[in-house]
C-alpha atoms as a PDB file:
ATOM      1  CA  UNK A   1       0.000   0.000   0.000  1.00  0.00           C
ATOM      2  CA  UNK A   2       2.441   2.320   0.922  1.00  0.00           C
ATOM      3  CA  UNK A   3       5.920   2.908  -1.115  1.00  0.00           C
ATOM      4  CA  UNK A   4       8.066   3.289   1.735  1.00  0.00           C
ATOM      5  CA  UNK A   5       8.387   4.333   5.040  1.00  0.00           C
ATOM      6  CA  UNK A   6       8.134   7.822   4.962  1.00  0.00           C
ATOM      7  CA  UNK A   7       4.545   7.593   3.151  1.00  0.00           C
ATOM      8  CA  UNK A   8       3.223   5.846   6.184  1.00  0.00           C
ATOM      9  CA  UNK A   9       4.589   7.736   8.632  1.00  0.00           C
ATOM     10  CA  UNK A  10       3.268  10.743   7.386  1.00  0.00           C
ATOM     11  CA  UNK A  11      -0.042   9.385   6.595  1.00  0.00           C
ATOM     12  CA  UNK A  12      -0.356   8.082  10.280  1.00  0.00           C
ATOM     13  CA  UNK A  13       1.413  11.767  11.699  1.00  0.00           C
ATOM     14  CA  UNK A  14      -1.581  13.119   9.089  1.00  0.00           C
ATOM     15  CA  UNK A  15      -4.454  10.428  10.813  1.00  0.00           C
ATOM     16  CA  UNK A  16      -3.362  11.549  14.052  1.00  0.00           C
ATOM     17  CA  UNK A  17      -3.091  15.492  13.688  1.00  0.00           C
ATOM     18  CA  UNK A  18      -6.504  15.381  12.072  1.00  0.00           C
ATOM     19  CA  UNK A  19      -8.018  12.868  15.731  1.00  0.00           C
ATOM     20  CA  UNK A  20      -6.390  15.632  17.666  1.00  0.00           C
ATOM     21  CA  UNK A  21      -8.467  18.299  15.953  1.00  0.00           C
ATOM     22  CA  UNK A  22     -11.657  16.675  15.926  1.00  0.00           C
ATOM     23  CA  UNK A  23     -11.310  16.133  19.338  1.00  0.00           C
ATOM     24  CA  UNK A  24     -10.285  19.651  20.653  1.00  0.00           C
ATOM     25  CA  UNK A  25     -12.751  20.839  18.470  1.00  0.00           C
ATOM     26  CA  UNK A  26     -15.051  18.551  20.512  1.00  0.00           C
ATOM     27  CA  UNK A  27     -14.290  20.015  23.650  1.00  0.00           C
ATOM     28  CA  UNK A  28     -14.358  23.342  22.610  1.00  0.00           C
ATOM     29  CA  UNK A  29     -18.061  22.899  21.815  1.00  0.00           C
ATOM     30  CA  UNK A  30     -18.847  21.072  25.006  1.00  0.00           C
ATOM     31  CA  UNK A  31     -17.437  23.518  27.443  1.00  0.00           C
ATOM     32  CA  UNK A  32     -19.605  26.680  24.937  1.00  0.00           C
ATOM     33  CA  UNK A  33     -23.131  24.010  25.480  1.00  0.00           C
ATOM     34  CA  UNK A  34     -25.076  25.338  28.754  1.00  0.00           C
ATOM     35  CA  UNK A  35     -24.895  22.128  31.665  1.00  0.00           C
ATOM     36  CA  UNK A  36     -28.477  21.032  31.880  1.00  0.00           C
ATOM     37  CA  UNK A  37     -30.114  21.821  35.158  1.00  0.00           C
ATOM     38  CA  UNK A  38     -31.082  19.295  37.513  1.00  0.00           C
ATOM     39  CA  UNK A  39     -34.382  19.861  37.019  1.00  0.00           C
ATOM     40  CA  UNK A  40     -37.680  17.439  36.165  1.00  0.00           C
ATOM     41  CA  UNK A  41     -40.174  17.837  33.530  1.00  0.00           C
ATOM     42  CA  UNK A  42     -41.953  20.707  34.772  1.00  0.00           C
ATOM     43  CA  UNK A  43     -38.980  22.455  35.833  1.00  0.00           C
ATOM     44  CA  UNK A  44     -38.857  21.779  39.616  1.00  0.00           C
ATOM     45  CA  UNK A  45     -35.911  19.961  41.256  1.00  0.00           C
ATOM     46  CA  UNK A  46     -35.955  16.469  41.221  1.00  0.00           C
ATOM     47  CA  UNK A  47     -36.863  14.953  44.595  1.00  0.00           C
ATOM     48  CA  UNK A  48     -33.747  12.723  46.072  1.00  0.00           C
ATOM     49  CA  UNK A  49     -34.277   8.927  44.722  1.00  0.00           C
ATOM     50  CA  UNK A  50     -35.493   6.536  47.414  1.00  0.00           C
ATOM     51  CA  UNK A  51     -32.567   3.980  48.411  1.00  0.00           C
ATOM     52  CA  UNK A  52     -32.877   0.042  49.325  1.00  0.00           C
ATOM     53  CA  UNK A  53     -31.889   1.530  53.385  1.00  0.00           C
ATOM     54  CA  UNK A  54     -34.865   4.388  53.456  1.00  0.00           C
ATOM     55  CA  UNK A  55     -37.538   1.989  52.381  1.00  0.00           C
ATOM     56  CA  UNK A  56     -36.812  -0.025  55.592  1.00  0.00           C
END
């Protein structure tokens, strides 16, 4: 597939630069999303879930 070394290597250096920008680029749009709110379907706060030790 590839002639030599030096076509590989700078198709992988190429693969990898490219995965490095998607995934800052990733990131970058994360952190500029608001966080949702932890809130329920009409907008109040969820009530704390029951655990196995409160139903006792």
């Amino acid at each position: 597939m590839f002639g030599n070394d030096v076509d590989f290597l700078l198709s992988l250096h190429r693969t990898h630069a490219a995965e490095l920008r998607a995934e800052a680029a990733a990131e970058r749009l994360a952190r500029a999303l608001p966080r949702p709110a932890g809130r329920g379907w009409l907008g109040r706060r969820r009530p704390a879930g029951r655990t196995a030790d409160a139903r006792r």
